[in-house]
C-alpha atoms as a PDB file:
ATOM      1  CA  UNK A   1      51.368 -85.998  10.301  1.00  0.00           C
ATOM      2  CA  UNK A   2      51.291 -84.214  13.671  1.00  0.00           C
ATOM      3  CA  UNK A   3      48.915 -81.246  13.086  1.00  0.00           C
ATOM      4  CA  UNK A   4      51.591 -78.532  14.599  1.00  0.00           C
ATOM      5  CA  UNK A   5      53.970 -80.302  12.081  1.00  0.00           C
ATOM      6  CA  UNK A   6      52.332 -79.556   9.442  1.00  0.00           C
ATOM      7  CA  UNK A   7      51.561 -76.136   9.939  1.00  0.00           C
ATOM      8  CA  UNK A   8      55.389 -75.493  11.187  1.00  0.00           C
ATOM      9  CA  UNK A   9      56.501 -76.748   7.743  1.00  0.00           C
ATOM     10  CA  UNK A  10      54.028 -74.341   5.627  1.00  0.00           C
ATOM     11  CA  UNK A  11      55.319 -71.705   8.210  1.00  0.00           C
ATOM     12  CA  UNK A  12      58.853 -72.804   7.282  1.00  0.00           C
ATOM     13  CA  UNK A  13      58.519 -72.814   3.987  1.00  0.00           C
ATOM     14  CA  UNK A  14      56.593 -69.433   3.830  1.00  0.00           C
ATOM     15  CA  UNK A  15      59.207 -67.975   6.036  1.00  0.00           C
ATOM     16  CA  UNK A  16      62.330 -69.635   3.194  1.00  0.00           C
ATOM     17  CA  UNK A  17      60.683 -67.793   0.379  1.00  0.00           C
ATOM     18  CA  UNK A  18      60.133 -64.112   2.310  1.00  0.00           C
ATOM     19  CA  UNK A  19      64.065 -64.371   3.576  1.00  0.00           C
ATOM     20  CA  UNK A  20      64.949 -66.211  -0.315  1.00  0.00           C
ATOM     21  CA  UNK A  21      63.233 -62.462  -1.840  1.00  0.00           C
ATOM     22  CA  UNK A  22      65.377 -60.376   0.831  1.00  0.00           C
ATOM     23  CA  UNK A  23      68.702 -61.391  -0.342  1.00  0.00           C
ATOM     24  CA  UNK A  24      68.360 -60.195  -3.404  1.00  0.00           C
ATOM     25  CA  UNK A  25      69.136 -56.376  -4.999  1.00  0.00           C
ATOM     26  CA  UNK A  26      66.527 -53.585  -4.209  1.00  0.00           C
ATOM     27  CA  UNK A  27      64.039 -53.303  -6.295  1.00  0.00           C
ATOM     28  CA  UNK A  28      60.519 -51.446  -6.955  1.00  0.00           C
ATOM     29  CA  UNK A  29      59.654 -55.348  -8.012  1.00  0.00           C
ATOM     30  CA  UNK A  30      61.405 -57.166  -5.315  1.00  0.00           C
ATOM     31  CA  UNK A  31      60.022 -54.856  -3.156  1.00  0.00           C
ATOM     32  CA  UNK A  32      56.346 -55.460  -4.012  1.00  0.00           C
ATOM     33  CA  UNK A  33      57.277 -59.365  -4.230  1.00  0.00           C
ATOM     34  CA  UNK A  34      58.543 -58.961  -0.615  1.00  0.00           C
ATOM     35  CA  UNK A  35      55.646 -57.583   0.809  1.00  0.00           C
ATOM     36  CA  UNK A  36      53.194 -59.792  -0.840  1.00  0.00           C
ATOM     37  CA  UNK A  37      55.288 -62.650   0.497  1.00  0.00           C
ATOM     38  CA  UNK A  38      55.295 -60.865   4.050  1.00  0.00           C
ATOM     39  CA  UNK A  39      51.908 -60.899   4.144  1.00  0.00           C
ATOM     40  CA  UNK A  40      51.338 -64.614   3.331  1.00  0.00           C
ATOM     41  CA  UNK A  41      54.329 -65.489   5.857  1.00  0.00           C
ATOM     42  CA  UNK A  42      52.926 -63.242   8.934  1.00  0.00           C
ATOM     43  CA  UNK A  43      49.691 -65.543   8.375  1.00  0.00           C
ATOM     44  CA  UNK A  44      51.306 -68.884   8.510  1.00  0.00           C
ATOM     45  CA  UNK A  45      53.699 -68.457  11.599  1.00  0.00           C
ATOM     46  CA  UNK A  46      50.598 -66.662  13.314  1.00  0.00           C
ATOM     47  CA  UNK A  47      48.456 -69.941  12.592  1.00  0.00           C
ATOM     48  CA  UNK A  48      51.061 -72.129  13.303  1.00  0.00           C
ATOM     49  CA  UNK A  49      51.508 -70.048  16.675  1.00  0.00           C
ATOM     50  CA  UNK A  50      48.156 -70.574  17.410  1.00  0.00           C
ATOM     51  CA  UNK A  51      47.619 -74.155  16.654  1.00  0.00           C
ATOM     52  CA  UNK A  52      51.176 -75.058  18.895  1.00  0.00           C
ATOM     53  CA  UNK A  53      49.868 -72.851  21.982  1.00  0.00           C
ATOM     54  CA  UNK A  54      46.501 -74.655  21.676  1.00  0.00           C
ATOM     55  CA  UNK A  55      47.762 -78.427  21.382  1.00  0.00           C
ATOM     56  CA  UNK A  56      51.006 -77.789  23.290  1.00  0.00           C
ATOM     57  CA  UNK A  57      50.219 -75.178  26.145  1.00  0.00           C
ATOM     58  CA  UNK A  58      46.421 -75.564  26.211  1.00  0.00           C
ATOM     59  CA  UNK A  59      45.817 -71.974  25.144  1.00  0.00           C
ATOM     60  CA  UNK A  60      43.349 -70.702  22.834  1.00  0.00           C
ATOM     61  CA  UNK A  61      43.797 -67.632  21.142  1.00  0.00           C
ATOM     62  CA  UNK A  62      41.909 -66.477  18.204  1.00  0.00           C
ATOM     63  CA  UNK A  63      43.361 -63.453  16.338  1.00  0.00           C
ATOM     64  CA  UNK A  64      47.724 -62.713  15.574  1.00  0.00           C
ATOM     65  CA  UNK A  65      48.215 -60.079  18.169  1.00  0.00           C
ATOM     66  CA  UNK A  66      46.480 -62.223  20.766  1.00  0.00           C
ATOM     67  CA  UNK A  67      48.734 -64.993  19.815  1.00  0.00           C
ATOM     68  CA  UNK A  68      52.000 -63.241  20.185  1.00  0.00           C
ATOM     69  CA  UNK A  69      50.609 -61.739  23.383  1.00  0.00           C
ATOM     70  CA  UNK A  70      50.552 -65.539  24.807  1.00  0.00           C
ATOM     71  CA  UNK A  71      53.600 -66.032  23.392  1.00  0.00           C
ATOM     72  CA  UNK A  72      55.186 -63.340  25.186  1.00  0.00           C
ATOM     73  CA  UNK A  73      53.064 -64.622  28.452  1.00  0.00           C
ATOM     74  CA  UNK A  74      55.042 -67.975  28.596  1.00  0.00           C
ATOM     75  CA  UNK A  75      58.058 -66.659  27.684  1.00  0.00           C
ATOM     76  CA  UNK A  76      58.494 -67.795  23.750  1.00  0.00           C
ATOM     77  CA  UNK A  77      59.184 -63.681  23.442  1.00  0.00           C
ATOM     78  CA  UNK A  78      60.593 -60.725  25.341  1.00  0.00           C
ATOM     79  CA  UNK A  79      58.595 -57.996  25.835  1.00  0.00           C
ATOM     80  CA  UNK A  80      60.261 -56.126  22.577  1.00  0.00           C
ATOM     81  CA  UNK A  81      59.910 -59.267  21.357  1.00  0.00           C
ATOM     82  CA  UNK A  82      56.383 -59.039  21.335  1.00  0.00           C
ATOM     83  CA  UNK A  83      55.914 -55.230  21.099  1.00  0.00           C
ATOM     84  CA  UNK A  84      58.194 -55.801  17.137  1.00  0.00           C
ATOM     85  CA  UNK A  85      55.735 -58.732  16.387  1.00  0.00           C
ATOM     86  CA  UNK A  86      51.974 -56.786  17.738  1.00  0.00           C
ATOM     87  CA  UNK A  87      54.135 -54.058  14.906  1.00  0.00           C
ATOM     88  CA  UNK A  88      54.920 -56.421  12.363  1.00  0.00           C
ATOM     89  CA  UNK A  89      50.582 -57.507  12.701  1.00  0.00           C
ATOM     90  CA  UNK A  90      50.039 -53.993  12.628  1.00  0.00           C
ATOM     91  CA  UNK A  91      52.670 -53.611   8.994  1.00  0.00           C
ATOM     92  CA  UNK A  92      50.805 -56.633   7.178  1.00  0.00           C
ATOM     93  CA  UNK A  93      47.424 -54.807   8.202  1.00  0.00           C
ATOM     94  CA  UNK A  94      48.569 -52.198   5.963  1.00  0.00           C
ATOM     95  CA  UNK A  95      50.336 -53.674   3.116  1.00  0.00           C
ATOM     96  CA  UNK A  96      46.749 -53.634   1.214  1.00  0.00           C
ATOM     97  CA  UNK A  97      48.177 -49.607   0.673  1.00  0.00           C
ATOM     98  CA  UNK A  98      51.853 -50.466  -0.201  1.00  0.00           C
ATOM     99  CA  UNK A  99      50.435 -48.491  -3.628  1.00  0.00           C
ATOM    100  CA  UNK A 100      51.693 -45.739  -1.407  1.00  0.00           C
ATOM    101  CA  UNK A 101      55.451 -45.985  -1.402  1.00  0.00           C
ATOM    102  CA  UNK A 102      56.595 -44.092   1.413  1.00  0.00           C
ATOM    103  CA  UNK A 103      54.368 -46.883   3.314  1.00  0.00           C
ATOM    104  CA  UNK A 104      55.645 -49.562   1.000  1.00  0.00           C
ATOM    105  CA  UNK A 105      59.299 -48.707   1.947  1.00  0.00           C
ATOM    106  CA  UNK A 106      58.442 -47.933   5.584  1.00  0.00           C
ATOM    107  CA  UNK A 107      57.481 -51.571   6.084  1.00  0.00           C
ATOM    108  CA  UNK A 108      59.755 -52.978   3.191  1.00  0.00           C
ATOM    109  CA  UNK A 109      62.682 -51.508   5.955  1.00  0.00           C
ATOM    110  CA  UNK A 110      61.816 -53.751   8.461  1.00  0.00           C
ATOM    111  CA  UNK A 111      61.452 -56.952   6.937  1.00  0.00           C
ATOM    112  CA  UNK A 112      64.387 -58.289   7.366  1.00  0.00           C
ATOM    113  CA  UNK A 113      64.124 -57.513  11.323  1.00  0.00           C
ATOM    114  CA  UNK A 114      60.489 -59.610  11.286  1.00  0.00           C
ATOM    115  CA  UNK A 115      61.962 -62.531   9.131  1.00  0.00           C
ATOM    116  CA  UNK A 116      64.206 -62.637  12.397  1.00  0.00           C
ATOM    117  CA  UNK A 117      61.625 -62.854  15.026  1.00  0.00           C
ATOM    118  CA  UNK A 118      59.369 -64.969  13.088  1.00  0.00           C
ATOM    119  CA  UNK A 119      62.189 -67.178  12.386  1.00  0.00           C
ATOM    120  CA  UNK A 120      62.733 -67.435  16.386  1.00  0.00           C
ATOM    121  CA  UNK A 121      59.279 -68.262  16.850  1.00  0.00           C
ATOM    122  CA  UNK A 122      59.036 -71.409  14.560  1.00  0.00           C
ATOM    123  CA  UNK A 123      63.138 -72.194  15.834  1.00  0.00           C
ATOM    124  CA  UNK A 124      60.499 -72.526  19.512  1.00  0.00           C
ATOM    125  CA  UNK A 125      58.037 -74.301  18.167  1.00  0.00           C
ATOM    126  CA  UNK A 126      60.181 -76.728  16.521  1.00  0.00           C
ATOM    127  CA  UNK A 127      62.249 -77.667  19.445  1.00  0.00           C
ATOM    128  CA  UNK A 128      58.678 -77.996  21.467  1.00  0.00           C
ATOM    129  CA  UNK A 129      56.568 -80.100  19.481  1.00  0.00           C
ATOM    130  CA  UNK A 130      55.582 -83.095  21.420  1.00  0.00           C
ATOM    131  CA  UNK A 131      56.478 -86.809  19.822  1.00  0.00           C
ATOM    132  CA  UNK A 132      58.787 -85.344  16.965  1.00  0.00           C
END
């Protein structure tokens, strides 16, 4: 299987559970079960990201933000585009303190707005993978 495949289906599915969580009622549980699957999601569209700008665009990048930066650089995101994703790296950082739940709620609000733009990213990357 084509390498970029592969890690655009674990992105996929990663991305199906976080927006699966989201539709259902608030919660202190769905909450935490949110964020935990925020933070595994963020880490497999950023890899995917990085392994389609590598094999696809011939660019390497080697951390998220650097990633989305590229991203924005040939023109897979808008400049808010990429300002709400180098935020969204920036949430994920933190949700090792979601014990804290002003913080936990502060980034639970914007989930659904990253499921969104990390949803548009793989939509990309899936429409650009060469020989599929």
């Amino acid at each position: 299987m084509n390498i970029v495949l592969k890690k655009y289906t674990d992105a996929r599915n990663a991305l199906n559970t976080l927006e699966e969580i989201l539709s259902l009622d608030h919660s202190l549980i769905q909450r935490d079960a949110s964020l935990q699957r925020f933070e595994y999601t963020v880490e497999a569209v950023w890899k995917c990201l990085k392994i389609y700008l590598e094999t696809q665009e011939g660019i390497t990048c080697v951390s998220p933000k650097a990633c989305f930066r590229e991203a924005k650089n040939i023109g897979i995101l808008s400049d808010e585009g990429c300002e709400l994703t180098l935020n969204m790296v920036d949430d994920r950082n933190l949700t090792t303190h979601t014990y804290h739940a002003e913080l936990a709620e502060r980034i639970y609000a914007h989930l659904k707005e990253y499921a969104a733009i990390m949803k548009n990213i793989l939509d990309y990357v899936r429409k650009n993978i060469d020989g599929c």
